[in-house]
Protein backbone atom coordinates (compact mmCIF):
# COMPACT_ATOMS: atom_id res chain seq x y z
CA UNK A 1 0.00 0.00 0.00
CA UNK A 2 1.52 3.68 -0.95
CA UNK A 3 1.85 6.07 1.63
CA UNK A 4 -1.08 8.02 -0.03
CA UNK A 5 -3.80 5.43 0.28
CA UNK A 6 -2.42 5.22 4.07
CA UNK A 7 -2.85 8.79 4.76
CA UNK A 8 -6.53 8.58 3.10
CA UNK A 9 -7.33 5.56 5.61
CA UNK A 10 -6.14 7.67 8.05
CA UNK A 11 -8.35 10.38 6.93
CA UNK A 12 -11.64 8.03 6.56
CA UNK A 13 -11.42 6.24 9.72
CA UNK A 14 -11.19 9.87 11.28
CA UNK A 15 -14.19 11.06 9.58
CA UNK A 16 -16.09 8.31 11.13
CA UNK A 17 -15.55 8.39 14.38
CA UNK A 18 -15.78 12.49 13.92
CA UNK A 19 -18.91 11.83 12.38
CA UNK A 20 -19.87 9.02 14.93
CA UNK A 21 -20.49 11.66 17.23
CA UNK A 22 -23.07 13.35 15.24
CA UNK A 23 -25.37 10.32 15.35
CA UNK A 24 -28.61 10.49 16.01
CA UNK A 25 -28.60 7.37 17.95
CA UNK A 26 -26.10 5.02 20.46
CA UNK A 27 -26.59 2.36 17.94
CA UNK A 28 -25.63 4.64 15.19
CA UNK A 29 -22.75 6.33 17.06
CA UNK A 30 -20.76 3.16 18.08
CA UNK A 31 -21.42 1.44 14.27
CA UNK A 32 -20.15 4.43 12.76
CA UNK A 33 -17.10 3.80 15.66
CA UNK A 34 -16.32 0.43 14.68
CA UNK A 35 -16.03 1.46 11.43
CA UNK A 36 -13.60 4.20 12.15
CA UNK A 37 -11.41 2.21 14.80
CA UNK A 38 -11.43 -0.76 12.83
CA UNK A 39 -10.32 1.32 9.33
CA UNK A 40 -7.66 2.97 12.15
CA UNK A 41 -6.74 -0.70 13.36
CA UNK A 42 -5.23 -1.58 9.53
CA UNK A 43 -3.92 2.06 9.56
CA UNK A 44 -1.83 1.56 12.87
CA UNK A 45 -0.50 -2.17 11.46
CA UNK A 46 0.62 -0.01 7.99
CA UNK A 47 2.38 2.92 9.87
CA UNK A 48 3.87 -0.02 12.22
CA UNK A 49 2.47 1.96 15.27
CA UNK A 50 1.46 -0.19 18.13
CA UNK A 51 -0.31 2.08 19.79
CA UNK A 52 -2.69 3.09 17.57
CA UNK A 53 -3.42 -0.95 16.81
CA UNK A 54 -3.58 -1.25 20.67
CA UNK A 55 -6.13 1.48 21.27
CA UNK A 56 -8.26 1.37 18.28
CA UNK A 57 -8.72 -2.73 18.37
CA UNK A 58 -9.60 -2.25 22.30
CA UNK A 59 -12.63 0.84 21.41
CA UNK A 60 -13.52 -1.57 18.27
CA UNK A 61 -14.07 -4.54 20.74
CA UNK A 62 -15.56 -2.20 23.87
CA UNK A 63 -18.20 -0.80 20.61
CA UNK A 64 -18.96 -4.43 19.71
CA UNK A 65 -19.97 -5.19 22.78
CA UNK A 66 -22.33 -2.30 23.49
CA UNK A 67 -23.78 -2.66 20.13
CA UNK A 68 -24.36 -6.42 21.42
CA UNK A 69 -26.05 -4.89 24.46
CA UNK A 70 -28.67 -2.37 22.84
CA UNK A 71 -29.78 -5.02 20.34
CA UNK A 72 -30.65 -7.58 23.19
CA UNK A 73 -31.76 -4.66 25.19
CA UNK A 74 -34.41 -3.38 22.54
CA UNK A 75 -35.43 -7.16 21.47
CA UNK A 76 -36.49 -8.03 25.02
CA UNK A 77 -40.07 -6.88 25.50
CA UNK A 78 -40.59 -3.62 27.92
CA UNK A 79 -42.13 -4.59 31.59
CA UNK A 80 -45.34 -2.66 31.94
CA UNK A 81 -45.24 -0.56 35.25
């Protein structure tokens, strides 16, 4: 991969998590997360920085999870009070 199409990953996966935060919805914010962290995952392994692997893999796996969460959450039927 050329260092240009690394800089534009770089660029994309920070438009998504930029943009993540413009969601309308928690299910919409961490998707658009995952996308970003994951895209910044494969940047981190191309610029050989650990760090950036480290930290974006961890948010990628923390969104997965809460993504996991609101789905069971809003397929489990509401108690009525």
């Amino acid at each position: 991969m050329t260092a240009s199409w690394i800089e534009a990953a770089g660029y994309v996966g920070t438009a998504l998590i930029a943009g993540s935060f413009l969601a309308g919805s928690m299910l919409l914010l961490r998707a658009l997360n995952v996308a970003g962290s994951s895209i910044f995952v494969f940047y981190g392994l191309a610029t050989h920085s650990n760090p950036i692997v480290l930290l974006n893999a961890f948010i990628c796996i923390v969104n997965l999870v809460q993504i996991a969460r609101l789905v069971r959450k809003k397929d489990r039927p509401q108690e009525i009070s």
